[in-house]
N, C-alpha and C. Protein backbone atom coordinates (compact mmCIF):
# COMPACT_ATOMS: atom_id res chain seq x y z
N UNK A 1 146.82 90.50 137.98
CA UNK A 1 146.55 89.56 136.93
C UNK A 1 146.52 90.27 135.57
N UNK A 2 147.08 89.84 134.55
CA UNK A 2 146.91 90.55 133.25
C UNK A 2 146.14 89.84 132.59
N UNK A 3 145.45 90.29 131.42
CA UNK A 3 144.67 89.56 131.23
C UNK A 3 144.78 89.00 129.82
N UNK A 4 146.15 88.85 129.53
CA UNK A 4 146.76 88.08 128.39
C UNK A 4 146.42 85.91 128.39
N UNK A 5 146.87 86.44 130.09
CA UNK A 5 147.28 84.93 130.37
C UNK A 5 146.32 84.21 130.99
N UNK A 6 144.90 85.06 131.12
CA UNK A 6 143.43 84.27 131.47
C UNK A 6 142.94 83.49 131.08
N UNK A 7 142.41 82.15 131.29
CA UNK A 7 141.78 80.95 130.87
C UNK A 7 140.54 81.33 130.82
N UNK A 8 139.31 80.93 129.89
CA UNK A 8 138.10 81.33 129.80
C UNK A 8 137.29 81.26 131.26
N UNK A 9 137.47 80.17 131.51
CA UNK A 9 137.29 79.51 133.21
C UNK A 9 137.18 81.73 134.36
N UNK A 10 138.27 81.97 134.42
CA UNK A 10 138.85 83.26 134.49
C UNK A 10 138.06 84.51 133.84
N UNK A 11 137.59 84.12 132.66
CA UNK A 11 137.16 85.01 132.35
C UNK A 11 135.33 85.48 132.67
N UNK A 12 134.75 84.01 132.31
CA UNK A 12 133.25 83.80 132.80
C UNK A 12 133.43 84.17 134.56
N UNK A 13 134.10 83.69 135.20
CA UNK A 13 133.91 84.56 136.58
C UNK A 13 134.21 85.56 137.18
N UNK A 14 134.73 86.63 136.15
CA UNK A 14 134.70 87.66 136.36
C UNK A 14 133.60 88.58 135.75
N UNK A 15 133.06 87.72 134.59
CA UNK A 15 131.32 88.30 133.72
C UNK A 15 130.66 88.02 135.25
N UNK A 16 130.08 87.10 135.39
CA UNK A 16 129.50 86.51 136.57
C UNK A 16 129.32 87.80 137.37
N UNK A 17 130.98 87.96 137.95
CA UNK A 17 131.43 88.80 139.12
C UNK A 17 130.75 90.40 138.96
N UNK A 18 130.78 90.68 137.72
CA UNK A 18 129.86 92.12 137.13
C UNK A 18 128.71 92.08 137.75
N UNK A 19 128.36 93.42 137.43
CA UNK A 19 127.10 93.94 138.05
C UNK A 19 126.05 93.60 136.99
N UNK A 20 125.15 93.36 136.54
CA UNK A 20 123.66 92.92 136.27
C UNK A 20 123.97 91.99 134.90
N UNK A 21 124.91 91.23 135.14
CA UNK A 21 125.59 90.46 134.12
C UNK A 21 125.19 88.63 134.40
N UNK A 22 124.76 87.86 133.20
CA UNK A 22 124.36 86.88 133.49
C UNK A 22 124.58 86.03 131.56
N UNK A 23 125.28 84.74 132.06
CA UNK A 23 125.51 83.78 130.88
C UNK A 23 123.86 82.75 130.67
N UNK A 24 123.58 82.73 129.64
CA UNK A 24 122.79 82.23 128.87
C UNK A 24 123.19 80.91 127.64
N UNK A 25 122.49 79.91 127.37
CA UNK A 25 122.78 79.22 126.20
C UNK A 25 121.89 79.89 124.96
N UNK A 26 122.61 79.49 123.91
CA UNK A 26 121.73 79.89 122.66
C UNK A 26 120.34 80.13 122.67
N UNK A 27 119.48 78.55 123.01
CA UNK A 27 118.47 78.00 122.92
C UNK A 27 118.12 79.36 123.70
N UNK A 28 118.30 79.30 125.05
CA UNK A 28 117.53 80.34 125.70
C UNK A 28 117.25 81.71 125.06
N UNK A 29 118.29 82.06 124.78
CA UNK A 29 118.33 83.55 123.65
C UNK A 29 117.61 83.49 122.91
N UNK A 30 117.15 82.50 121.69
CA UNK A 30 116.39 82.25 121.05
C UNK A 30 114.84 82.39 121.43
N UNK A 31 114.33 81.69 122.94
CA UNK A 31 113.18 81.74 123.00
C UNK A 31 113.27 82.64 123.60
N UNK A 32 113.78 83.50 124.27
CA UNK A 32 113.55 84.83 124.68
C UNK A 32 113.02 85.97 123.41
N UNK A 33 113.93 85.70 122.20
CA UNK A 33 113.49 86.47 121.43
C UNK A 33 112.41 86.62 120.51
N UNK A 34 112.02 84.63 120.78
CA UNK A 34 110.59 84.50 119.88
C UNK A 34 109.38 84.85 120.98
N UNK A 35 109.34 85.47 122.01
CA UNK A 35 108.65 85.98 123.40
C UNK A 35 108.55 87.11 122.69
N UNK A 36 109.52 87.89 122.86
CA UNK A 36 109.88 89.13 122.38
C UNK A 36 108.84 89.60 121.07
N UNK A 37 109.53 88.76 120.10
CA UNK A 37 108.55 88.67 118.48
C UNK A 37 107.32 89.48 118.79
N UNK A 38 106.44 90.27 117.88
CA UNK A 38 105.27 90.94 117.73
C UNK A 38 104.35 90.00 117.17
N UNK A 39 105.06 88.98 115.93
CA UNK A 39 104.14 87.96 115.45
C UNK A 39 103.79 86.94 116.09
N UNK A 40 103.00 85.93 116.10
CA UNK A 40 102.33 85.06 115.93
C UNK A 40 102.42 83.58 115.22
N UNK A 41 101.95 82.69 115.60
CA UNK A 41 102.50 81.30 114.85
C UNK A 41 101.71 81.13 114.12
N UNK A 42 100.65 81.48 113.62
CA UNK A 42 99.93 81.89 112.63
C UNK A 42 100.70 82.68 111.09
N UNK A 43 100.91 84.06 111.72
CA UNK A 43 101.15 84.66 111.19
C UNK A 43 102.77 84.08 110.55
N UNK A 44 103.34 83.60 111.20
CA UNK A 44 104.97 82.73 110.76
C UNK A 44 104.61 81.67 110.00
N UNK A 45 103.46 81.32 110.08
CA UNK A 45 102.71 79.86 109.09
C UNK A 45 102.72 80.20 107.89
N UNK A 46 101.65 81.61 107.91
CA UNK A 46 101.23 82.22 106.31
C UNK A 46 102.50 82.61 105.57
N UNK A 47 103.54 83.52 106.58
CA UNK A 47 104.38 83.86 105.78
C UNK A 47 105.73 82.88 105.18
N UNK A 48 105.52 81.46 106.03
CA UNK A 48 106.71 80.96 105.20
C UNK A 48 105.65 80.03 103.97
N UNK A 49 104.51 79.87 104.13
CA UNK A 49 103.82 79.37 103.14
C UNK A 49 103.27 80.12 101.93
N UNK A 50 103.68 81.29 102.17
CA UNK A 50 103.75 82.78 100.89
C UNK A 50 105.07 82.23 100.26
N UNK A 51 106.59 82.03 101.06
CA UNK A 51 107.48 82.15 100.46
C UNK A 51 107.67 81.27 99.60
N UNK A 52 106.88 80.03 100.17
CA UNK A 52 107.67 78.36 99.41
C UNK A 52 106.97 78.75 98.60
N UNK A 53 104.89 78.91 98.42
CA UNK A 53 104.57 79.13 97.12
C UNK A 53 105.19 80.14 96.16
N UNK A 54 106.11 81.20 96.49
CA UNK A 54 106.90 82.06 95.89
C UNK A 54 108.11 81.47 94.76
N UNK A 55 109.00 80.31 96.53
CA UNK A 55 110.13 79.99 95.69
C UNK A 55 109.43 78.71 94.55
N UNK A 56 108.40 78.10 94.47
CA UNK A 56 107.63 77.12 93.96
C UNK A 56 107.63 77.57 92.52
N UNK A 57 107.36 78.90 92.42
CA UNK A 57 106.34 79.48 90.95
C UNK A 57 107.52 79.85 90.52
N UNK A 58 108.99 80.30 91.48
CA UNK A 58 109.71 80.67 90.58
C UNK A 58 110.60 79.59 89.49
N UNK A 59 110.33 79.05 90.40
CA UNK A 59 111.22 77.23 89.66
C UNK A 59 110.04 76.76 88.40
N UNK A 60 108.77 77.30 88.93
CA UNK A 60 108.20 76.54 87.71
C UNK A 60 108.17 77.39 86.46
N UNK A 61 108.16 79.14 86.63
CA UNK A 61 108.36 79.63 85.73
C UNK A 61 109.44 79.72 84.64
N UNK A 62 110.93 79.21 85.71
CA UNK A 62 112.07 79.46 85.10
C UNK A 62 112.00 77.43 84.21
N UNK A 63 111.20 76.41 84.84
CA UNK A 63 110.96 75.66 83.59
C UNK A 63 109.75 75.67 82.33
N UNK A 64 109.15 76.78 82.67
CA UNK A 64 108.18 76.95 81.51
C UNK A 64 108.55 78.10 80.54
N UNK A 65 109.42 78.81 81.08
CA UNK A 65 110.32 79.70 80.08
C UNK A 65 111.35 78.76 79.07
N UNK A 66 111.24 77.58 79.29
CA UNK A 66 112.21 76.93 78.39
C UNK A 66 111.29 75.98 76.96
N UNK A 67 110.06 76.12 77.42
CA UNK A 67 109.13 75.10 76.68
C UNK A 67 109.06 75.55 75.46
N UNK A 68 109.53 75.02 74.11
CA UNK A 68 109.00 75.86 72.83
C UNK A 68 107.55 75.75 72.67
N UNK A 69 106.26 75.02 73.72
CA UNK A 69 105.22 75.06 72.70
C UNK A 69 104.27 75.59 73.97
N UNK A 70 104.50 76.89 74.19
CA UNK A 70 103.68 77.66 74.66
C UNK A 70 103.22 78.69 74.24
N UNK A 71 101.81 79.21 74.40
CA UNK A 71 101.39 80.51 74.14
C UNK A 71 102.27 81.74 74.02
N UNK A 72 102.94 81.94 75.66
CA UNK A 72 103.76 83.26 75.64
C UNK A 72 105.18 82.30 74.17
N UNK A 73 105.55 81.89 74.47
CA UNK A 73 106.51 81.12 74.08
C UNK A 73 106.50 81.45 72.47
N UNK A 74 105.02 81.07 71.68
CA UNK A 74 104.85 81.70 70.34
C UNK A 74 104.58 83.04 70.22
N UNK A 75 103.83 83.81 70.78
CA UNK A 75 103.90 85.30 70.59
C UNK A 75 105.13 85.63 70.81
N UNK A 76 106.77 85.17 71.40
CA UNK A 76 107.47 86.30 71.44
C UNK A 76 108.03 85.30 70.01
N UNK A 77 108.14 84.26 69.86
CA UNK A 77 108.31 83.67 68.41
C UNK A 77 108.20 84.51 67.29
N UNK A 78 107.13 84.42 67.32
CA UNK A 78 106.42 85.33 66.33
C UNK A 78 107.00 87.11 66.24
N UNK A 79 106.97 87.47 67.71
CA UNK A 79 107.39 88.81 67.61
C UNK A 79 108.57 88.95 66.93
N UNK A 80 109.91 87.93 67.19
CA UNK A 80 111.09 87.95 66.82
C UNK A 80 111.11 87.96 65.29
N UNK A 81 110.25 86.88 64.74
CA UNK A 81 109.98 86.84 63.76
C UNK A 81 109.74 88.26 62.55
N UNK A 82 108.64 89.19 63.27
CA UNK A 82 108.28 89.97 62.56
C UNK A 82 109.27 90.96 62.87
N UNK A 83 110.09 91.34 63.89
CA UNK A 83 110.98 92.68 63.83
C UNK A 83 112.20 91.67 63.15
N UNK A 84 112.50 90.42 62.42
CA UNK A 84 113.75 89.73 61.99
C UNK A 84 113.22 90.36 60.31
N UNK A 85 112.00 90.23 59.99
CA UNK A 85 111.27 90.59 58.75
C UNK A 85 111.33 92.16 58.30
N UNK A 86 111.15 93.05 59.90
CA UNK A 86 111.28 94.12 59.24
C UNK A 86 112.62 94.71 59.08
N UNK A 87 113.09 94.50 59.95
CA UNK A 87 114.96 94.65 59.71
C UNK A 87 115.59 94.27 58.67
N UNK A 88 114.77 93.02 57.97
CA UNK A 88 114.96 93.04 56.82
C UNK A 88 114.76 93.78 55.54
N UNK A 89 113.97 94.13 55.64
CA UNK A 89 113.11 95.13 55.15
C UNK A 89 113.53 96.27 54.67
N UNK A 90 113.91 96.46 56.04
CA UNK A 90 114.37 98.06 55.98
C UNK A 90 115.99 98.17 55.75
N UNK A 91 116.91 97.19 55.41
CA UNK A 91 118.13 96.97 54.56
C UNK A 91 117.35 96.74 53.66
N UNK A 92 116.84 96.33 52.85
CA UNK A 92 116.48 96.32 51.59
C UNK A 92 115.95 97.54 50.97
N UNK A 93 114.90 98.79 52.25
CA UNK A 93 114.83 100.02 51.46
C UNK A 93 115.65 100.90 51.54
N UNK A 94 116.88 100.97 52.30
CA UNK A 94 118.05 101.12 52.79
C UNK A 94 118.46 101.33 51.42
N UNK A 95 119.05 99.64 51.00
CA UNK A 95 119.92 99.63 49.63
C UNK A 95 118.95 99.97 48.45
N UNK A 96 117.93 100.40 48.31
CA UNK A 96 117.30 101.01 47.05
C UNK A 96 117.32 102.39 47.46
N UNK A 97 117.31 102.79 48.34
CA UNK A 97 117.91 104.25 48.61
C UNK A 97 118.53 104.72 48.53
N UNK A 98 119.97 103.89 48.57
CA UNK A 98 121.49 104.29 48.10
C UNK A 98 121.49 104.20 46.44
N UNK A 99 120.68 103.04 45.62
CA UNK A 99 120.53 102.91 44.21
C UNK A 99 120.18 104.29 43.84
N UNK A 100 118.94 104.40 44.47
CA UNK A 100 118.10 105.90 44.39
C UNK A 100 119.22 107.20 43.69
N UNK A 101 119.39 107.09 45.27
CA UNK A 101 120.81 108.42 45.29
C UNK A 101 121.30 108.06 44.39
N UNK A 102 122.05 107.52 44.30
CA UNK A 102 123.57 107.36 42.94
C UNK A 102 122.90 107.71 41.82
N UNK A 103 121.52 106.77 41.59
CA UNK A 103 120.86 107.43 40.11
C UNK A 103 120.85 108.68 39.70
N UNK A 104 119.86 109.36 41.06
CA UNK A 104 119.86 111.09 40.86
C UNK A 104 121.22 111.92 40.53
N UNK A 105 121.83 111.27 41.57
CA UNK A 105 123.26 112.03 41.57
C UNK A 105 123.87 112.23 40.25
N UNK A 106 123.53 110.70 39.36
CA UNK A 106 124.25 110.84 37.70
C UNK A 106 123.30 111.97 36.90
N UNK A 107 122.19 111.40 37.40
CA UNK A 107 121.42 112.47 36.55
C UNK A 107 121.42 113.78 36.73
N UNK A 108 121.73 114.46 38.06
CA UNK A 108 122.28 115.94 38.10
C UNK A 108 123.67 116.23 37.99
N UNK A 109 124.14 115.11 37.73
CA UNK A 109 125.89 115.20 36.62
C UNK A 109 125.77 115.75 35.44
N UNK A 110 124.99 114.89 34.97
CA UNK A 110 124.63 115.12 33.49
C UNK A 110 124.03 116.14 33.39
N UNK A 111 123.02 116.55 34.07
CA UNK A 111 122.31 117.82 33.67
C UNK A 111 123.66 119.50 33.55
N UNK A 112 124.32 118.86 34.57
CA UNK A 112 125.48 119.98 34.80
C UNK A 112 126.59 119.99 33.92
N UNK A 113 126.86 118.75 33.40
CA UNK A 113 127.77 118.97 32.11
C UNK A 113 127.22 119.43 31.12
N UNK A 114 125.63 119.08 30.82
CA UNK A 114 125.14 119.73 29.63
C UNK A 114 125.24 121.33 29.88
N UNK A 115 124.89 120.94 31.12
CA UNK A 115 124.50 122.82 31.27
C UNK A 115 126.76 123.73 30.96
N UNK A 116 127.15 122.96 31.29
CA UNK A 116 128.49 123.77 30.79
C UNK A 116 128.61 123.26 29.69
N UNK A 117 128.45 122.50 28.93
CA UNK A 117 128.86 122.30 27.56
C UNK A 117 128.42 123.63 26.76
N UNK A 118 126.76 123.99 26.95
CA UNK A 118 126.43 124.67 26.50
C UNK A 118 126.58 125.80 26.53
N UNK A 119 126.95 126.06 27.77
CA UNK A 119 127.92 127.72 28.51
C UNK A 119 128.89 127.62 27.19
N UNK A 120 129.50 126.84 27.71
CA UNK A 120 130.98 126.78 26.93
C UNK A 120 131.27 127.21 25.00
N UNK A 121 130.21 125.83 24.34
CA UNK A 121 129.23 126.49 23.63
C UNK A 121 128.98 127.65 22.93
N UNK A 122 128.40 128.83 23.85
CA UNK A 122 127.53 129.67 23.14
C UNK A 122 128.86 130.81 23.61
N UNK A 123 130.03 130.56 23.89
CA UNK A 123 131.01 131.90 23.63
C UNK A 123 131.43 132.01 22.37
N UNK A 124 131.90 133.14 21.86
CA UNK A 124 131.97 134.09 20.80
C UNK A 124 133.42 132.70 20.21
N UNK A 125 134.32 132.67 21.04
CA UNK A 125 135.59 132.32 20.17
C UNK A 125 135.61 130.66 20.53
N UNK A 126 134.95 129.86 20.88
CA UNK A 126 134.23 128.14 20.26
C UNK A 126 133.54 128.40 19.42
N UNK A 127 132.44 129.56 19.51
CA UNK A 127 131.66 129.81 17.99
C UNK A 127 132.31 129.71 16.86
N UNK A 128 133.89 130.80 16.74
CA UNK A 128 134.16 130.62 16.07
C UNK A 128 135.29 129.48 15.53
N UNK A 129 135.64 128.64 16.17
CA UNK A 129 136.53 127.59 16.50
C UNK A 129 135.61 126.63 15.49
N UNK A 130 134.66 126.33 16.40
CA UNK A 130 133.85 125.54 15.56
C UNK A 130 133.62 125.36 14.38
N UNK A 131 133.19 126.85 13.80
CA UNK A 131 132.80 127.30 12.63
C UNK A 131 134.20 126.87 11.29
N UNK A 132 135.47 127.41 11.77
CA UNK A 132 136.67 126.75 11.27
C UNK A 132 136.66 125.51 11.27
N UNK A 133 136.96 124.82 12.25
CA UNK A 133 136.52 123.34 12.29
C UNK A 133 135.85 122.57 11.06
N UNK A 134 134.62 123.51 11.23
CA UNK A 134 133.50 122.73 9.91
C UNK A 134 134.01 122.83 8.64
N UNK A 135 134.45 124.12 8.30
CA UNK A 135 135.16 124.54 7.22
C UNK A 135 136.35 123.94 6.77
N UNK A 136 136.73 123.75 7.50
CA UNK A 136 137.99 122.51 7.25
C UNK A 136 137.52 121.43 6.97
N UNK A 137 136.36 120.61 7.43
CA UNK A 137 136.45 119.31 7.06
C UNK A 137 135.36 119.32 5.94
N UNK A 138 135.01 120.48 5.59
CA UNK A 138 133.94 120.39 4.61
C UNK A 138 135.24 120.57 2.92
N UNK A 139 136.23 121.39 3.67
CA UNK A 139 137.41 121.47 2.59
C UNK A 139 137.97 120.13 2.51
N UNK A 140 138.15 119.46 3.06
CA UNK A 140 139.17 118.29 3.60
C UNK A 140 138.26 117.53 3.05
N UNK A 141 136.79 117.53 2.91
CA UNK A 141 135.63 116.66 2.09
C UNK A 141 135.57 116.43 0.30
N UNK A 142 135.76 118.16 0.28
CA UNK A 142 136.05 118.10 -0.97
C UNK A 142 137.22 118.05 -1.68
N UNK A 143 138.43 117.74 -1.52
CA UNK A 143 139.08 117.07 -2.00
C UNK A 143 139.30 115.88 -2.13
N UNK A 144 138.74 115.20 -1.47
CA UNK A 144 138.60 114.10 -1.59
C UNK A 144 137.41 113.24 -2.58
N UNK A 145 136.50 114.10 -2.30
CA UNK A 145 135.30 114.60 -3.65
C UNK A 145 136.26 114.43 -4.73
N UNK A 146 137.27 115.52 -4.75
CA UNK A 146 137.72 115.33 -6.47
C UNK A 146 138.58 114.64 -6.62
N UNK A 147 139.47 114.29 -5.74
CA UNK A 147 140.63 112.98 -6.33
C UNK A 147 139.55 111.88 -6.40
N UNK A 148 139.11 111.30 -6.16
CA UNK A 148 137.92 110.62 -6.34
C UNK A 148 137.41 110.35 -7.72
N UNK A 149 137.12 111.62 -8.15
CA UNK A 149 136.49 112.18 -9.59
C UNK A 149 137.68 112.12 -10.97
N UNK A 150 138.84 112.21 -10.53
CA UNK A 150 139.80 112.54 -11.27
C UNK A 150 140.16 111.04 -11.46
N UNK A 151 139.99 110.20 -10.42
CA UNK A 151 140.78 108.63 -10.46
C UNK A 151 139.72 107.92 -11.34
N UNK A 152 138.36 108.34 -10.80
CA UNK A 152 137.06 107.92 -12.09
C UNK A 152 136.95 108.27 -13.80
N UNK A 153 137.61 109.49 -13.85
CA UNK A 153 137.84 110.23 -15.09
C UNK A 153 138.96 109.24 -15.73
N UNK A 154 139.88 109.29 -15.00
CA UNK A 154 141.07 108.39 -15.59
C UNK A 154 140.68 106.70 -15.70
N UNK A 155 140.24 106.41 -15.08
CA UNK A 155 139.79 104.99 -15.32
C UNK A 155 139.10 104.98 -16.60
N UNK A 156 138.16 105.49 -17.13
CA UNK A 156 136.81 105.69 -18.18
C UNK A 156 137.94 106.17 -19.43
């Protein structure tokens, strides 16, 4: 016989035919194994009446997490509130910090151009640059001083 072409019929009487081999229905399996069990119908009472009050609180928590007018509900309100305030906050000392900087920054510009102007300044040949400079326009002053004087003379 191969055992391609066996009908179940075929197959249960050859389980049967085994040595310490025996067919059972569900049900039976079942109460064999609640025999078996270490617990108690007690103890199977408490624990599915742990679970429902379990799955119970979780359904009621997940609708009291939705309520706007609860206690927890305003403290995290509120919490949001105050870290939305300080975040604000702190962009605002943020951007006076950057004002800050830029200010200083001009002002140690300036201090540094003065400070080379005056380098620049106190060498021997701008000294004397300068000094020409003045002299020229103090010449360039007085002629103009006297055509001035000469156009007054001639008028009179």
């Amino acid at each position: 016989m191969s055992l391609i072409g066996e009908t179940y019929k075929d197959k249960k009487d050859k389980a049967l035919a085994a040595k310490n081999t025996t067919v059972m229905t569900y049900d039976e399996l079942e109460r064999i194994k609640g025999m078996c069990s270490q617990t108690n119908e007690q103890e199977d009472y408490q624990t599915f009446r742990m679970n429902e009050r379990m799955e119970k609180s979780k359904v009621s928590q997940a609708r009291v997490s939705k309520w706007p007018n609860t206690i927890h509900a305003e403290r995290e309100r509120k919490e949001y509130e105050r870290i939305k305030k300080l975040e604000g906050d702190e962009i605002d000392r943020r951007k006076i910090d950057a004002e800050e900087e830029f200010y200083q920054q001009g002002l140690r510009q300036g201090q540094l151009d003065k400070a080379n102007k005056m380098f620049h300044d106190n060498q021997d040949m701008v000294k004397a640059l300068h000094s020409k400079m003045l002299l020229c326009d103090v010449i360039a002053e007085q002629e103009v001083q006297m055509h001035t004087k000469k156009r007054k003379e001639n008028l009179d």
